[in-house]
C-alpha atoms as a PDB file:
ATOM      1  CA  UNK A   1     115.392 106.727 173.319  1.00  0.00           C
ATOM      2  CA  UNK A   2     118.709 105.371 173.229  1.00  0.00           C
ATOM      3  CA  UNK A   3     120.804 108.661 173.339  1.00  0.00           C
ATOM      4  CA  UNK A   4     118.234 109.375 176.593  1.00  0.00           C
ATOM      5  CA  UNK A   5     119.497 106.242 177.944  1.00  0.00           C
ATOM      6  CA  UNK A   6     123.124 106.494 177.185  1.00  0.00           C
ATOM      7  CA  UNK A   7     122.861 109.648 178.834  1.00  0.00           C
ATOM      8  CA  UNK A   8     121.440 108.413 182.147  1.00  0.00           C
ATOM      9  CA  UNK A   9     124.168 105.684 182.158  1.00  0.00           C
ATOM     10  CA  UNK A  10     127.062 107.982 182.178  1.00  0.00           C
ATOM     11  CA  UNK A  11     125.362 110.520 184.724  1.00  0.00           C
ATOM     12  CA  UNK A  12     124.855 108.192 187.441  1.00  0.00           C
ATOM     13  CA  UNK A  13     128.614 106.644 186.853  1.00  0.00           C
ATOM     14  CA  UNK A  14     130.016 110.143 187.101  1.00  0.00           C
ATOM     15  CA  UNK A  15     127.504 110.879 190.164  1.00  0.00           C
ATOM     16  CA  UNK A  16     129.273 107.998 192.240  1.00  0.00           C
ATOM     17  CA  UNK A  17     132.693 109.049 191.560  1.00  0.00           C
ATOM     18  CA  UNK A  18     134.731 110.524 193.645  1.00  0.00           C
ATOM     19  CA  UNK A  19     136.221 112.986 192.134  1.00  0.00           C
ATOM     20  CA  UNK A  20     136.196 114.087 187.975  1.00  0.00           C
ATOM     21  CA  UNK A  21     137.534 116.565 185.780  1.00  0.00           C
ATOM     22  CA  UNK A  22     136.232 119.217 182.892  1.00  0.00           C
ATOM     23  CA  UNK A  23     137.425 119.810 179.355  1.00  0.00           C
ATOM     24  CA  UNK A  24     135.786 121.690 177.489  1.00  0.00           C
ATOM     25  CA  UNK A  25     136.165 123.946 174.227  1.00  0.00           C
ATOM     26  CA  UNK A  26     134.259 125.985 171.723  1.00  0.00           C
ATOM     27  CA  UNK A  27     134.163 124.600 167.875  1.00  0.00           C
ATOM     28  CA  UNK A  28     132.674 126.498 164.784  1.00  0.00           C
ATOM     29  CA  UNK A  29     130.094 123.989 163.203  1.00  0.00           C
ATOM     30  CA  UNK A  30     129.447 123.867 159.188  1.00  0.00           C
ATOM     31  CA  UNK A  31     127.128 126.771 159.618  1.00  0.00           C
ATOM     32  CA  UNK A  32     129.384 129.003 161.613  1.00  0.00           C
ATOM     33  CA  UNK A  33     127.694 128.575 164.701  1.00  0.00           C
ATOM     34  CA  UNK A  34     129.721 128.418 168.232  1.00  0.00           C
ATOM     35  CA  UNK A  35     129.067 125.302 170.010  1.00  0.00           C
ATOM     36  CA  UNK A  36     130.507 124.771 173.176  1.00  0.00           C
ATOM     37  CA  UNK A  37     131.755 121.206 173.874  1.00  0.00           C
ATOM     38  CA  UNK A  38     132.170 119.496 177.284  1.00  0.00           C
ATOM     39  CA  UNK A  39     133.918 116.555 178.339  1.00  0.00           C
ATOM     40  CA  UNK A  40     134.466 114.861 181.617  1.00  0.00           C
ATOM     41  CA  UNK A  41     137.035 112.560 183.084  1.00  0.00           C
ATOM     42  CA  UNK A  42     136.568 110.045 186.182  1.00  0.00           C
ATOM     43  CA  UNK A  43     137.472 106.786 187.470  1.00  0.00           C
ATOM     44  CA  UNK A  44     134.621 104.615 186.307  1.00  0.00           C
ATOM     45  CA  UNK A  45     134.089 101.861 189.626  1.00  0.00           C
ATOM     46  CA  UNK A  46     132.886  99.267 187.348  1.00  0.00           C
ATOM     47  CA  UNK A  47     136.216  99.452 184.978  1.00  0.00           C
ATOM     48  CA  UNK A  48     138.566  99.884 187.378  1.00  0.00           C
ATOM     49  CA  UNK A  49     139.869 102.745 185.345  1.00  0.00           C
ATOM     50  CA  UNK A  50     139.718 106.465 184.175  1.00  0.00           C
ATOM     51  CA  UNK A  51     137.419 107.540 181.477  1.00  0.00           C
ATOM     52  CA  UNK A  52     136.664 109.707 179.449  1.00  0.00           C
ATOM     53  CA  UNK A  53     132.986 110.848 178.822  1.00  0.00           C
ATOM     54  CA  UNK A  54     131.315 113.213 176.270  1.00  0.00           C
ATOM     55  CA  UNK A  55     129.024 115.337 178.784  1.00  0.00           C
ATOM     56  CA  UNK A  56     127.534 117.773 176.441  1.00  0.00           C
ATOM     57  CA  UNK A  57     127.376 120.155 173.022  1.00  0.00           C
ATOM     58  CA  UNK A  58     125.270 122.988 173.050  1.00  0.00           C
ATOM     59  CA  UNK A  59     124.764 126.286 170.925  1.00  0.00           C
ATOM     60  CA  UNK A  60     126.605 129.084 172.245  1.00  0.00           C
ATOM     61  CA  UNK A  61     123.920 132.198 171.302  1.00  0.00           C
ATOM     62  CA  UNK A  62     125.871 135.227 173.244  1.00  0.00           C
ATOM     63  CA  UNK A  63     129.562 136.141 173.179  1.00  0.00           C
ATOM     64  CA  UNK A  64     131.826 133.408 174.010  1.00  0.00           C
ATOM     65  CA  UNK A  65     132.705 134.852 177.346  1.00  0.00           C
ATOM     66  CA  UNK A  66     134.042 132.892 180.483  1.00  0.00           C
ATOM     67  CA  UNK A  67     131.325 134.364 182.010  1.00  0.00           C
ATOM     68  CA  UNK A  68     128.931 133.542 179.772  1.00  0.00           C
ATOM     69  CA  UNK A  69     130.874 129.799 178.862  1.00  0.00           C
ATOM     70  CA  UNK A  70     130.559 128.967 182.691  1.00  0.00           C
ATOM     71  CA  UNK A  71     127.064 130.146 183.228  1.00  0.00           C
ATOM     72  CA  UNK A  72     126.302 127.390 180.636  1.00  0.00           C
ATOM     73  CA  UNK A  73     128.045 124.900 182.156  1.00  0.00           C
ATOM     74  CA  UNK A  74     127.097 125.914 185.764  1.00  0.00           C
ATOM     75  CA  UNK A  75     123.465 125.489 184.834  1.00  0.00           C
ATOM     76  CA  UNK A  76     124.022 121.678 183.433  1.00  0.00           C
ATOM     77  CA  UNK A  77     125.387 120.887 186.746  1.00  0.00           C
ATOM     78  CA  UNK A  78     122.454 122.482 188.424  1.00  0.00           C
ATOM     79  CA  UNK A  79     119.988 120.338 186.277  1.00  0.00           C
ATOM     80  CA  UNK A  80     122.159 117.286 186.112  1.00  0.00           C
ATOM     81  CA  UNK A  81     122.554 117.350 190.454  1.00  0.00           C
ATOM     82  CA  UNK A  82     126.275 116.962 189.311  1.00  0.00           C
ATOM     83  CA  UNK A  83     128.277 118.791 192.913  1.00  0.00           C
ATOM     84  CA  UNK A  84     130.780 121.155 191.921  1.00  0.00           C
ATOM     85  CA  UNK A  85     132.500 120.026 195.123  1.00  0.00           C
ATOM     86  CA  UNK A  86     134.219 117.080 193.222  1.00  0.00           C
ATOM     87  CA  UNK A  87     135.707 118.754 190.692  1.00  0.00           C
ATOM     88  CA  UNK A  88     139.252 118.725 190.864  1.00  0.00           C
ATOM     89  CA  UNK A  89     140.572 119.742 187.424  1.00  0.00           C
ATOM     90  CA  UNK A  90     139.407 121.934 184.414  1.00  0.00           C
ATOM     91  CA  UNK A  91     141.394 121.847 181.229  1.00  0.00           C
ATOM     92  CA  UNK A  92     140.771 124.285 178.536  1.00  0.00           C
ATOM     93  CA  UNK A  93     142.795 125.152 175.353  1.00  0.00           C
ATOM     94  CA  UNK A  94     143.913 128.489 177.580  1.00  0.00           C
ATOM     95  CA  UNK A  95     142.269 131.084 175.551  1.00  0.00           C
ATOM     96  CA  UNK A  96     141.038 134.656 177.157  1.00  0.00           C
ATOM     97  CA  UNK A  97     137.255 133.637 176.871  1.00  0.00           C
ATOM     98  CA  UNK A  98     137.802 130.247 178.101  1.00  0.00           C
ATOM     99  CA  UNK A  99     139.420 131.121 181.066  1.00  0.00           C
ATOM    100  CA  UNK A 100     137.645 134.207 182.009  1.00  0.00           C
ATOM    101  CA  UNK A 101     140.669 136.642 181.140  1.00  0.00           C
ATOM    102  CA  UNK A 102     137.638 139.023 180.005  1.00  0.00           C
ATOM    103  CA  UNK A 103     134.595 138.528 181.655  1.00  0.00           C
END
């Protein structure tokens, strides 16, 4: 599957960088549904340059707490062998949930 493959690409570029930062943010989809969506910047080796990636979009089911928002993320890591080590910067828009303000 192509998306499968695209996928793969981009995980083992952003496994040999050095270092790479998170964006993410929640977005309301056409149904009203939360979706929480996850970017990630690093210096791809083979470009010679910083880029940006698309990591992931998934439903958020529960409230949209920092808690919650980095218990999602946390676990992608996990299953992705992605070390939290080389994460230098996480952007955000600033709101309460997004940065844990509440939970």
């Amino acid at each position: 599957m192509i998306a499968e493959d695209l996928k793969h690409q981009q995980m083992v570029k952003l496994l040999v960088a050095q270092f790479f930062a998170l964006q993410f943010d929640e977005t309301m989809d056409i149904k009203n549904d939360v979706q929480l969506i996850v970017c990630c910047h690093f210096l791809d080796q083979s470009l010679g340059k910083i880029v940006e990636h698309y990591l992931f979009c998934l439903p958020v089911e529960e409230q949209t707490t920092g808690e919650f928002i980095f218990s999602k993320l946390d676990k992608f890591m996990e299953n992705e062998n992605v070390p939290w080590s080389k994460c230098v910067a996480v952007t955000t828009d600033g709101a309460a949930a997004m940065m844990g303000k509440h939970k």
